[in-house]
Protein backbone atom coordinates (compact mmCIF):
# COMPACT_ATOMS: atom_id res chain seq x y z
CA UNK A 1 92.61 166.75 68.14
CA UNK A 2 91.72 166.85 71.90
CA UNK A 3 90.02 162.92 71.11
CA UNK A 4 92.99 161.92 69.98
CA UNK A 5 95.05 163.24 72.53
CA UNK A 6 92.77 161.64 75.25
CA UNK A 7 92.33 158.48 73.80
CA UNK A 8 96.38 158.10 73.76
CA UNK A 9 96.89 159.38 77.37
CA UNK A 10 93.97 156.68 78.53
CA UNK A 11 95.47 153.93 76.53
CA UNK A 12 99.34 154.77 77.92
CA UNK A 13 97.94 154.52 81.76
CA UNK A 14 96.25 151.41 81.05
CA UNK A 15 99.36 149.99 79.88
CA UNK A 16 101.04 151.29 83.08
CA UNK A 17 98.46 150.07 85.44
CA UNK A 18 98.75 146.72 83.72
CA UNK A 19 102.59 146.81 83.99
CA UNK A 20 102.09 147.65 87.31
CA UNK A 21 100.23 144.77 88.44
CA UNK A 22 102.28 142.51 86.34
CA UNK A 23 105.06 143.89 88.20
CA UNK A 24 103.52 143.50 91.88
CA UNK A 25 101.59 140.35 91.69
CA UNK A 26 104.82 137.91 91.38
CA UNK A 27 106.04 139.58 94.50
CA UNK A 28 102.87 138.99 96.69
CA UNK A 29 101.79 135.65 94.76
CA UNK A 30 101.82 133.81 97.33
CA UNK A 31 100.36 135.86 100.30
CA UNK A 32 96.95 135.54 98.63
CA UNK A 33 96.58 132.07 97.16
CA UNK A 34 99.01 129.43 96.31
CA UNK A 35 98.97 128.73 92.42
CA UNK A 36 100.54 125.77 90.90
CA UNK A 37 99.03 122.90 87.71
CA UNK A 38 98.75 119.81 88.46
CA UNK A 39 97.61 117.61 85.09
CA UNK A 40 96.00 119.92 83.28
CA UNK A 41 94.24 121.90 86.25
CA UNK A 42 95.75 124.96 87.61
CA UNK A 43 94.95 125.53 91.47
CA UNK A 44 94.84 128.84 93.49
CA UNK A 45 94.77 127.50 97.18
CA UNK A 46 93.79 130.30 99.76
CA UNK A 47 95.27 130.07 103.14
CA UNK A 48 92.18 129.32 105.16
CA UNK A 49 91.85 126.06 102.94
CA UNK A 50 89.66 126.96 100.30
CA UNK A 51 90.27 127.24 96.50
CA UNK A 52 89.45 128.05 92.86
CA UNK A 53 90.56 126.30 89.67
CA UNK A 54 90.98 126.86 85.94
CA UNK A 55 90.81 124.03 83.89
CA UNK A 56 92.86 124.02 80.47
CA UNK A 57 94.05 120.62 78.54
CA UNK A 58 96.60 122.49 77.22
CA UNK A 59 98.89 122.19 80.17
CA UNK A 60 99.03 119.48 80.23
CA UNK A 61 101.92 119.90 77.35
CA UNK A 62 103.01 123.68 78.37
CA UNK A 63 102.33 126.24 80.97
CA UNK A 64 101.82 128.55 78.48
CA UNK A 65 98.29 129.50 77.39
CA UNK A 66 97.40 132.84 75.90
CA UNK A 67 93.77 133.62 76.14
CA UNK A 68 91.79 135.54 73.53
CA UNK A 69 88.90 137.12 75.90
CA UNK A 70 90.89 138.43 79.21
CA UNK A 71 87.93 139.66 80.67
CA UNK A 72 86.00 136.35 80.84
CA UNK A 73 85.23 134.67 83.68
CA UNK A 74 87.20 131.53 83.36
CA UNK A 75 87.80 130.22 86.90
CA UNK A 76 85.43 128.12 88.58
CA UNK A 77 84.60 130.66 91.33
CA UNK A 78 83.69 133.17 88.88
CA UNK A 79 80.84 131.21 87.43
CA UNK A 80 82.50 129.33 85.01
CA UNK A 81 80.50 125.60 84.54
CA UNK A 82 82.79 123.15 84.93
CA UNK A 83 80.04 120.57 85.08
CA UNK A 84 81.27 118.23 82.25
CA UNK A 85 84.49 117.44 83.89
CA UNK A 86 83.57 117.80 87.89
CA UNK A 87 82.03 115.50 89.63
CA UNK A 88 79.99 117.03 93.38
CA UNK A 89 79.13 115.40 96.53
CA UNK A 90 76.32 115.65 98.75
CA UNK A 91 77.80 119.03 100.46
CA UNK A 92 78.73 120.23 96.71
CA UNK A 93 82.67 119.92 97.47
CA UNK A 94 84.90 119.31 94.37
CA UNK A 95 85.68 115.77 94.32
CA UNK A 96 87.05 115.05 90.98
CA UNK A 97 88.27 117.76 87.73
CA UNK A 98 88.74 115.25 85.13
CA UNK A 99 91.36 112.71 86.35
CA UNK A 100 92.17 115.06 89.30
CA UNK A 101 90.93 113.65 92.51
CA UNK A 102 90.64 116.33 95.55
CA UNK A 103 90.01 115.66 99.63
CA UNK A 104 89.24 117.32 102.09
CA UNK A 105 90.08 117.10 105.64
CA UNK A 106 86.72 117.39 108.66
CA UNK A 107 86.21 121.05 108.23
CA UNK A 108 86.11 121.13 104.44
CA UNK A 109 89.18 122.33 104.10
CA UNK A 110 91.04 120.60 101.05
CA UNK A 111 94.06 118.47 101.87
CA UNK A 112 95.29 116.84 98.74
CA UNK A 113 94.78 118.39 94.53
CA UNK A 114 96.21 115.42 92.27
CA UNK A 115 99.90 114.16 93.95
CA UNK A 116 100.12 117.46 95.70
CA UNK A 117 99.40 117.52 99.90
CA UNK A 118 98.89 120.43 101.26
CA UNK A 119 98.96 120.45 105.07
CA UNK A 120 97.73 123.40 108.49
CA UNK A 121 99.38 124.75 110.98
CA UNK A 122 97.65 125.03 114.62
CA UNK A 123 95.71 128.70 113.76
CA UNK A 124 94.19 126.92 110.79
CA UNK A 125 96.84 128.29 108.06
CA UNK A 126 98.29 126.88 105.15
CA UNK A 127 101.32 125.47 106.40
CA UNK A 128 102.68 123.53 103.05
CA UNK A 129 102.04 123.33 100.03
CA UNK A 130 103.92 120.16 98.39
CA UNK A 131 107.32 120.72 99.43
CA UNK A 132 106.42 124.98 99.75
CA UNK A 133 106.81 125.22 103.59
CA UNK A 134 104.68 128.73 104.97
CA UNK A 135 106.43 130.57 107.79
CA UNK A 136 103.77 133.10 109.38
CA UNK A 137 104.96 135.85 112.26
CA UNK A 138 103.36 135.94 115.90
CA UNK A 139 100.34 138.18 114.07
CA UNK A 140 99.12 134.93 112.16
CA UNK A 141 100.91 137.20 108.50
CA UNK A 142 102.64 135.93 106.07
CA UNK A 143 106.60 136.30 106.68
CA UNK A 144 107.98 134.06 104.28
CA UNK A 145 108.41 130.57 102.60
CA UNK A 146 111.13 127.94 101.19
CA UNK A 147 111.38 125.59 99.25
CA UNK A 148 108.75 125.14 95.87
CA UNK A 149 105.72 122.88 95.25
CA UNK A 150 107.37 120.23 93.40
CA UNK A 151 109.55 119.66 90.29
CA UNK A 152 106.91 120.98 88.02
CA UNK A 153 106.29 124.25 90.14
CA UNK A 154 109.04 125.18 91.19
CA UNK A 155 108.08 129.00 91.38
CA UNK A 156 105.38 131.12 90.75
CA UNK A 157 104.99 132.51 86.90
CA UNK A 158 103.24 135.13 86.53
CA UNK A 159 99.56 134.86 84.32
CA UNK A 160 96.92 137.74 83.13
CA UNK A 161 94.31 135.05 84.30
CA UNK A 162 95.63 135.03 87.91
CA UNK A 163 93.90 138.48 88.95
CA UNK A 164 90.50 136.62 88.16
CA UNK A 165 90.73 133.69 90.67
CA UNK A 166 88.08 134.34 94.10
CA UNK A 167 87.20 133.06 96.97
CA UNK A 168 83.90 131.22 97.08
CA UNK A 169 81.01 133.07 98.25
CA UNK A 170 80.29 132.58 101.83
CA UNK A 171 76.79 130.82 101.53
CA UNK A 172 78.49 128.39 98.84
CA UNK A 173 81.51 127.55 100.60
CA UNK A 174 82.77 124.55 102.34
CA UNK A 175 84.84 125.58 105.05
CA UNK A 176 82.76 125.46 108.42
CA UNK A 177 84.01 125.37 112.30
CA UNK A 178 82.40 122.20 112.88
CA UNK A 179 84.02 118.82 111.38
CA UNK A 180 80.82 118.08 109.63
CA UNK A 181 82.77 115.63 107.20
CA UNK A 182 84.36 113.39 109.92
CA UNK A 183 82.10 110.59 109.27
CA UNK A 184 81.57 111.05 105.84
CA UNK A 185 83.21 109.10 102.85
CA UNK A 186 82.12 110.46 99.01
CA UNK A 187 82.33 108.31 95.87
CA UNK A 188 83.92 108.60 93.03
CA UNK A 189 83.92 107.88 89.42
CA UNK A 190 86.29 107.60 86.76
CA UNK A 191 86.13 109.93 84.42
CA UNK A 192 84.34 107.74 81.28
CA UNK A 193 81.98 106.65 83.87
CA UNK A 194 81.21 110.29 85.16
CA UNK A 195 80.72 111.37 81.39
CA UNK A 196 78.12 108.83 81.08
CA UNK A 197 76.24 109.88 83.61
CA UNK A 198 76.47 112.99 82.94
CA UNK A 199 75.56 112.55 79.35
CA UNK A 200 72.43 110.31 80.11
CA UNK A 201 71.46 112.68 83.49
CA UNK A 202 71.62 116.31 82.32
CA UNK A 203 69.08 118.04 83.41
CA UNK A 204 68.54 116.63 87.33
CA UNK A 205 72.34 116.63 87.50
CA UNK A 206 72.62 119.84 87.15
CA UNK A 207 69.57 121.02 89.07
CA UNK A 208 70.66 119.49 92.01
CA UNK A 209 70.32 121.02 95.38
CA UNK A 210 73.32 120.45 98.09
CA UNK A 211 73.21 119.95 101.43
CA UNK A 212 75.23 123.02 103.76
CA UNK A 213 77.28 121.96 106.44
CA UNK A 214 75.15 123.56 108.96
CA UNK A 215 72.48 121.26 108.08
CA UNK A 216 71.12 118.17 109.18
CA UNK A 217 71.15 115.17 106.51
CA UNK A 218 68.64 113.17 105.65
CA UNK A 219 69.81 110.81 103.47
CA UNK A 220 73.11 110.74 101.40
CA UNK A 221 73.14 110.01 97.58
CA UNK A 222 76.76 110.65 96.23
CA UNK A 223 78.55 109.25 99.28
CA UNK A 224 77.85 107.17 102.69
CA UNK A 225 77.78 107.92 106.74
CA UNK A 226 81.14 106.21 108.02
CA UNK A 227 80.53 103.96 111.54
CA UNK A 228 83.86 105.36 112.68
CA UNK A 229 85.96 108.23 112.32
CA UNK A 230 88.26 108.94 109.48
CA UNK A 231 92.01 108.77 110.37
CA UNK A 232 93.61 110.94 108.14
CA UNK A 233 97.15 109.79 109.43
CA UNK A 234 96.62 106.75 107.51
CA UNK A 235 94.95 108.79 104.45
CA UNK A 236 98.10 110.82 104.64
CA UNK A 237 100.72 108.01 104.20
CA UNK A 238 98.28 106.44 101.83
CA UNK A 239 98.50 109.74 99.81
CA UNK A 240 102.09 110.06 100.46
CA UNK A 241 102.82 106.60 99.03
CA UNK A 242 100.73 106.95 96.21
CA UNK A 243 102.27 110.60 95.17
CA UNK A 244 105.60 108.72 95.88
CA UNK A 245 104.71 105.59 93.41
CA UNK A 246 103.66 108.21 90.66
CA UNK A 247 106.84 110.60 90.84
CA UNK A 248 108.71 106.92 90.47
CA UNK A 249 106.90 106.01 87.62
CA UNK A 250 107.10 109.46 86.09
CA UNK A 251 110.77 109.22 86.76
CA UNK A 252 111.39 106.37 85.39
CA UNK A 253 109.11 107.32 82.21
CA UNK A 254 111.37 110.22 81.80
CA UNK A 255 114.40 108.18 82.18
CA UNK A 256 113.52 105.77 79.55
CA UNK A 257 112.73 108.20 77.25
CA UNK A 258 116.39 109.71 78.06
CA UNK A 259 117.74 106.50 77.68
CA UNK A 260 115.80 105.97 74.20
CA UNK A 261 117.09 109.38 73.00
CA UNK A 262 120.59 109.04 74.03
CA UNK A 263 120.34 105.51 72.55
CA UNK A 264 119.44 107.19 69.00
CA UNK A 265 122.40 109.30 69.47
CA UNK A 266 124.89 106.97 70.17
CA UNK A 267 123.70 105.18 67.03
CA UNK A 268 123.70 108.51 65.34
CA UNK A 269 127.57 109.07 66.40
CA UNK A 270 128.92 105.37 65.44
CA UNK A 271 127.55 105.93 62.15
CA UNK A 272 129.53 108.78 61.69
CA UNK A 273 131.98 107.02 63.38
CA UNK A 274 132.05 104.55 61.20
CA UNK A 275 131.88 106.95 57.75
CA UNK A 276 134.99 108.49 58.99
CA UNK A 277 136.91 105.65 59.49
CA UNK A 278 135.83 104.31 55.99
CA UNK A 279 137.27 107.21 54.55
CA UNK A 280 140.09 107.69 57.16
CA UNK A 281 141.35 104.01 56.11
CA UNK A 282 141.34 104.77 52.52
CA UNK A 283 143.48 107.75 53.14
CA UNK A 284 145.76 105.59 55.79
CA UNK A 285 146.14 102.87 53.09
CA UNK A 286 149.02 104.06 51.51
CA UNK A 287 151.20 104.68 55.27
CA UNK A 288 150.12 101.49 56.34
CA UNK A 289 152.40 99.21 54.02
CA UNK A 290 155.55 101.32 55.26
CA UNK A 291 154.32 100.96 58.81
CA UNK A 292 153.95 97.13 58.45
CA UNK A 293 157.42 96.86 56.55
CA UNK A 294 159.14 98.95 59.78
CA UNK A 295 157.32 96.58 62.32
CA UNK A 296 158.27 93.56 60.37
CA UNK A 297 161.63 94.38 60.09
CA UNK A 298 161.50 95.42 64.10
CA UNK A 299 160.39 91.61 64.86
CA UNK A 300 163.06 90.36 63.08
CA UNK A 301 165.20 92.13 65.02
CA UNK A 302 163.66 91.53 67.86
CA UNK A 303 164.10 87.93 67.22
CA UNK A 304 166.99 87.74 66.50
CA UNK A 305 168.20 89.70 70.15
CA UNK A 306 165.94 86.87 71.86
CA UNK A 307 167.54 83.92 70.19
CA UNK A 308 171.13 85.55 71.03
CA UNK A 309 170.27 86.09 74.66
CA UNK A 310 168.63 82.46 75.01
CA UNK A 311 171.76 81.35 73.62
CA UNK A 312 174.17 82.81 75.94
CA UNK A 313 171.59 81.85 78.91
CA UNK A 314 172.01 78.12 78.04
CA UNK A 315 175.45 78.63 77.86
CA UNK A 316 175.90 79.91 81.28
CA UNK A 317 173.36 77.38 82.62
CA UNK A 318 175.39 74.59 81.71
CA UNK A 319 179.09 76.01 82.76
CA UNK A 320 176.96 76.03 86.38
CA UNK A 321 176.26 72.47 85.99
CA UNK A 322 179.33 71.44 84.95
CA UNK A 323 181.15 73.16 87.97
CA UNK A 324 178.15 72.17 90.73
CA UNK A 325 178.94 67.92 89.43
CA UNK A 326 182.65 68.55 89.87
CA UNK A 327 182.33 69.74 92.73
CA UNK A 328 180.06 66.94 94.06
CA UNK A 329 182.47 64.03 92.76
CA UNK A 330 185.29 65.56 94.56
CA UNK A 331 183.08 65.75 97.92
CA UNK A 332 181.88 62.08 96.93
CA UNK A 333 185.89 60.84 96.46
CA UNK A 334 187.36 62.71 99.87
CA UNK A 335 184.18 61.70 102.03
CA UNK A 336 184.63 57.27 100.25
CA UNK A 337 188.95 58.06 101.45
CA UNK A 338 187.86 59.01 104.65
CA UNK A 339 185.64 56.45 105.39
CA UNK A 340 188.35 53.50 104.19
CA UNK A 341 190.83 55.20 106.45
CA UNK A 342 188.75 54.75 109.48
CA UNK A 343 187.60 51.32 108.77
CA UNK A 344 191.27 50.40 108.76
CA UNK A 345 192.07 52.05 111.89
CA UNK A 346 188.79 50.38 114.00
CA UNK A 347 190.65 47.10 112.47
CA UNK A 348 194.10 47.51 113.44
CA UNK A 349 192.91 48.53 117.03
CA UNK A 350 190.49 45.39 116.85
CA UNK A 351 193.60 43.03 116.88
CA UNK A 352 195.65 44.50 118.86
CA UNK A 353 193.32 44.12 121.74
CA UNK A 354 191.50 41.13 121.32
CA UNK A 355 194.06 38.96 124.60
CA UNK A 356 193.49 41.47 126.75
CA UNK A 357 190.16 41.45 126.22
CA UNK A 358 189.92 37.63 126.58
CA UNK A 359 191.42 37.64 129.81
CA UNK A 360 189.58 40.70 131.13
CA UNK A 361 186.22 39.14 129.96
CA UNK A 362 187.62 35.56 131.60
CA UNK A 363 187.97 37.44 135.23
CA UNK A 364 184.74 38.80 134.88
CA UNK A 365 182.80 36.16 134.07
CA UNK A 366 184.78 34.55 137.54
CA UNK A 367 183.59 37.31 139.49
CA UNK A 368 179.94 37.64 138.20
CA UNK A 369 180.05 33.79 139.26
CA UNK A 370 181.31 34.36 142.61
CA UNK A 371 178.89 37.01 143.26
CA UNK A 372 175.90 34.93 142.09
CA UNK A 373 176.54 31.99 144.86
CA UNK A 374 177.48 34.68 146.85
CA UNK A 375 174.10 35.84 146.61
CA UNK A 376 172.16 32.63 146.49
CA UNK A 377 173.68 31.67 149.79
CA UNK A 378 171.66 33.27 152.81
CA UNK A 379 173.44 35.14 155.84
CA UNK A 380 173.89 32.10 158.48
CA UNK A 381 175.65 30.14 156.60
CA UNK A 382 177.93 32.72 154.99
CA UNK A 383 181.12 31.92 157.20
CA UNK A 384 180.46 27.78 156.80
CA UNK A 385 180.68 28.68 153.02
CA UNK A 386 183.62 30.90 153.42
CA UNK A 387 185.76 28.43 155.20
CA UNK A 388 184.98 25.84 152.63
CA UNK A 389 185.76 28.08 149.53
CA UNK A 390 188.81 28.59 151.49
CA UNK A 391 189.70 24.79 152.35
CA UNK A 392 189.31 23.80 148.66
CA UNK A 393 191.88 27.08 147.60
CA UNK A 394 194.43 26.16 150.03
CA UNK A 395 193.76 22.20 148.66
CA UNK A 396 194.43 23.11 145.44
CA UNK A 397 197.13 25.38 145.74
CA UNK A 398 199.20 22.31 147.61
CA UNK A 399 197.95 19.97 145.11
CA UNK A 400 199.25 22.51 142.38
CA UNK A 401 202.65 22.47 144.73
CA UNK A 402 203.14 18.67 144.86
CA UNK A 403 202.38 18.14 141.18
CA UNK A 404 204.92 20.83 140.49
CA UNK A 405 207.76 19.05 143.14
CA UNK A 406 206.61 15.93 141.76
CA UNK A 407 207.46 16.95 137.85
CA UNK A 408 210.49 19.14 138.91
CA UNK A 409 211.78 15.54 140.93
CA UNK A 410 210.91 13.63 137.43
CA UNK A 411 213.04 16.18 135.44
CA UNK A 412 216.23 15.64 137.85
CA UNK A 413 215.95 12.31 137.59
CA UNK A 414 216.18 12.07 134.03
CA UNK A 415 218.68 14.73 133.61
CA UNK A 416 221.19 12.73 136.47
C-alpha cells in the first residue's frame, strides 16, 4: 500500500514540474535562444550568435509534431547526426540543412538561416531577429522586444523538445574574437549534388577533421581564401532582396491559390444560382402572363397620352406661326407705304427747286471763273487787269443802254 501511495505522489509532482516548465518557458523564450522554422528546420539562435537546430520534414506542412521518445537527443547540439542533410566547411560551420542555406558574418557568428536575417548590436548581442527587434538595458540584459520574426513566426509556441536545444561545446564552436572568416568564401552544393557525394564518400566524409579558428590553414578543401575582404553591406541587400523576391513569390503563390479557390466558389454559387432560378421561373410562370397583360395595357396607355400631347404640341406650334407671318406682312406693308411716301416727297421738293438752283449754280460757275483768272494773273499786273475788266463792264453796260434807247426810239416810231 505504501508503493502505491509513493508511486502516485512521484507521478503527480512530475506532472507539476512539467506543468511548471510548460508554464515558465513561453514567458522567458526568448531570453535564452530565439526559436522560429524556417522550411522544415526549426532554429534556436542564442544571443552571442551561435545556434542549434532540429530538423523535421514535417513542418514543413504544420508546426505541430508530437514526438514518441522525449528524452532523445534530437537537436544537433546534442549529438544528433545530421550528416545526410548538412553539408560542413573547412572550420566545420553549418553551411547548408537540406535546402536551408546559413552565413555567417567574420567572427562566426551566423547572420542569415533560410530568408530570415538576423543582425548585432555594438556589445555583440542579438539585435533582430527577422522583423523581432531586441531591446537590452544599460547591464547588456534582456528588457524586452517587438515586433515577431515574420508571418510564419509570429510568436513563440511552446514545444516539449525546446528544453533539449544547447549551446555548442566550447572546443567545437565557431564563435571566436578574431574575424578569422573575413577572407574566406565556402561552397556550396545543392542538395541532390550533396547526397551524391555523400552517398559515394561515406566513410572520409564523415571522418573528417576541421580546422579551429585559432589555427593556421594550410590549405582549404570545401571553400577558397578571398583576395579582398567580404563586404557584408552588399551580402546584406543581396540577402534582403532575395528574402524580398521569395516572400513575393510566396505571396503571390498564396494569392493564386486564393484566387483558384474563390474561383471554384463563385462557380459553386452560380450553379446554385442558376438551380434556383430554374425552379423560381417555373413557379413565376403563372404571375408572369398577368404582369405582361398589366404592362401591355400600361403602353397602350401610355401611347395613347403621347400621341394626345404631340397633338396639341403641333397645334400650338402652328397658331405661333401663323401669328409670327402676320405679323411680318403687316411690318412688310407699313415699312413698302412708308417708303412710297417719301419717294414722293424727295420728288415734289425736286421740282420745286430746280430754277433756283439753275441760277444759283449759273453765279457760281461765274465766280469760280472769276477767281480762276484771278488767280492765274500775277500781282503786278493786278490793277492793269482790273481797269480793263472794268472798261469792258462800263462798255457793255452803255452798249446795253443804247440798244435799249435805240429799240425804245423804234417802238415810238411805229406807235406815232
Amino acid at each position: 500500500m505504501k508503493n502505491i501511495v509513493l508511486i502516485f505522489s512521484l507521478l503527480f509532482f512530475g506532472i507539476s514540474a512539467s506543468a511548471s516548465e510548460a508554464i515558465e518557458l513561453p514567458r522567458n523564450a526568448y531570453t535564452d535562444s530565439f526559436i522560429f522554422i524556417e522550411d522544415g528546420v526549426e532554429f534556436a539562435i542564442y544571443p552571442n550568435g551561435e545556434f542549434d537546430f532540429y530538423f523535421n520534414p514535417n513542418f514543413r506542412r504544420t508546426n505541430v509534431v508530437n514526438i514518441s521518445t522525449p528524452h532523445v537527443n534530437i537537436s544537433y547540439n546534442s549529438g544528433y547526426n545530421y550528416d545526410p542533410y548538412v553539408q560542413y566547411d573547412d572550420y566545420g560551420a553549418v553551411i547548408q540543412v537540406e535546402n536551408v542555406p546559413i552565413y555567417y558574418d567574420y567572427y562566426g557568428r551566423i547572420i542569415q538561416a533560410g530568408n530570415v536575417l538576423i543582425d548585432y548590436n555594438r556589445n555583440g548581442r542579438v539585435a533582430r531577429v527577422g522583423n523581432l527587434y531586441v531591446r537590452y538595458n544599460r547591464f547588456n540584459q534582456f528588457a524586452h522586444f517587438s515586433g515577431y520574426i515574420n508571418s510564419y513566426n509570429r510568436h513563440y509556441v511552446y514545444r516539449p523538445w525546446h528544453r533539449y536545444y544547447t549551446r555548442p561545446h566550447s572546443h567545437v564552436s565557431i564563435v571566436f574574437n578574431r574575424p578569422y572568416r573575413a577572407y574566406y568564401q565556402p561552397n556550396r552544393l545543392s542538395y541532390v549534388q550533396h547526397n551524391t557525394y555523400y552517398t559515394n564518400n561515406y566513410n572520409t566524409y564523415v571522418n573528417k577533421n576541421f580546422y579551429r579558428p585559432d589555427q593556421k590553414v594550410v590549405s582549404y578543401n570545401n571553400g577558397r581564401r578571398t583576395a579582398e575582404k567580404r563586404d557584408l553591406q552588399k551580402i546584406n541587400t543581396r540577402r534582403s532582396s532575395q528574402v524580398v523576391s521569395k516572400n513575393n513569390t510566396r505571396r503571390s503563390a498564396q494569392s493564386s491559390s486564393r484566387s483558384s479557390a474563390s474561383d471554384n466558389q463563385k462557380a459553386i454559387i452560380s450553379r446554385r444560382q442558376s438551380s434556383s432560378n430554374s425552379a423560381g421561373k417555373a413557379i413565376r410562370s403563372g404571375n408572369t402572363r398577368n404582369s405582361d397583360a398589366r404592362v401591355t395595357n400600361e403602353r397602350t396607355r401610355t401611347r395613347v397620352n403621347t400621341q394626345t400631347t404631340g397633338n396639341r404640341t403641333q397645334a400650338r406650334k402652328a397658331q405661333v406661326r401663323e401669328s409670327r407671318n402676320s405679323r411680318i406682312q403687316n411690318n412688310s406693308q407699313r415699312s413698302s407705304a412708308v417708303k412710297k411716301q417719301a419717294t414722293q416727297q424727295r420728288r415734289s421738293n425736286v421740282t420745286r427747286s430746280t430754277p433756283t438752283n439753275r441760277n444759283t449754280t449759273a453765279r457760281s460757275s461765274s465766280r469760280r471763273s472769276n477767281t480762276k483768272v484771278q488767280s492765274r494773273t500775277p500781282a503786278s499786273r493786278k490793277p492793269a487787269a482790273v481797269k480793263a475788266q472794268r472798261n469792258t463792264r462800263s462798255g457793255a453796260v452803255i452798249g446795253k443802254s443804247s440798244t435799249r434807247n435805240n429799240t425804245s426810239a423804234r417802238k415810238v416810231r411805229g406807235r406815232g
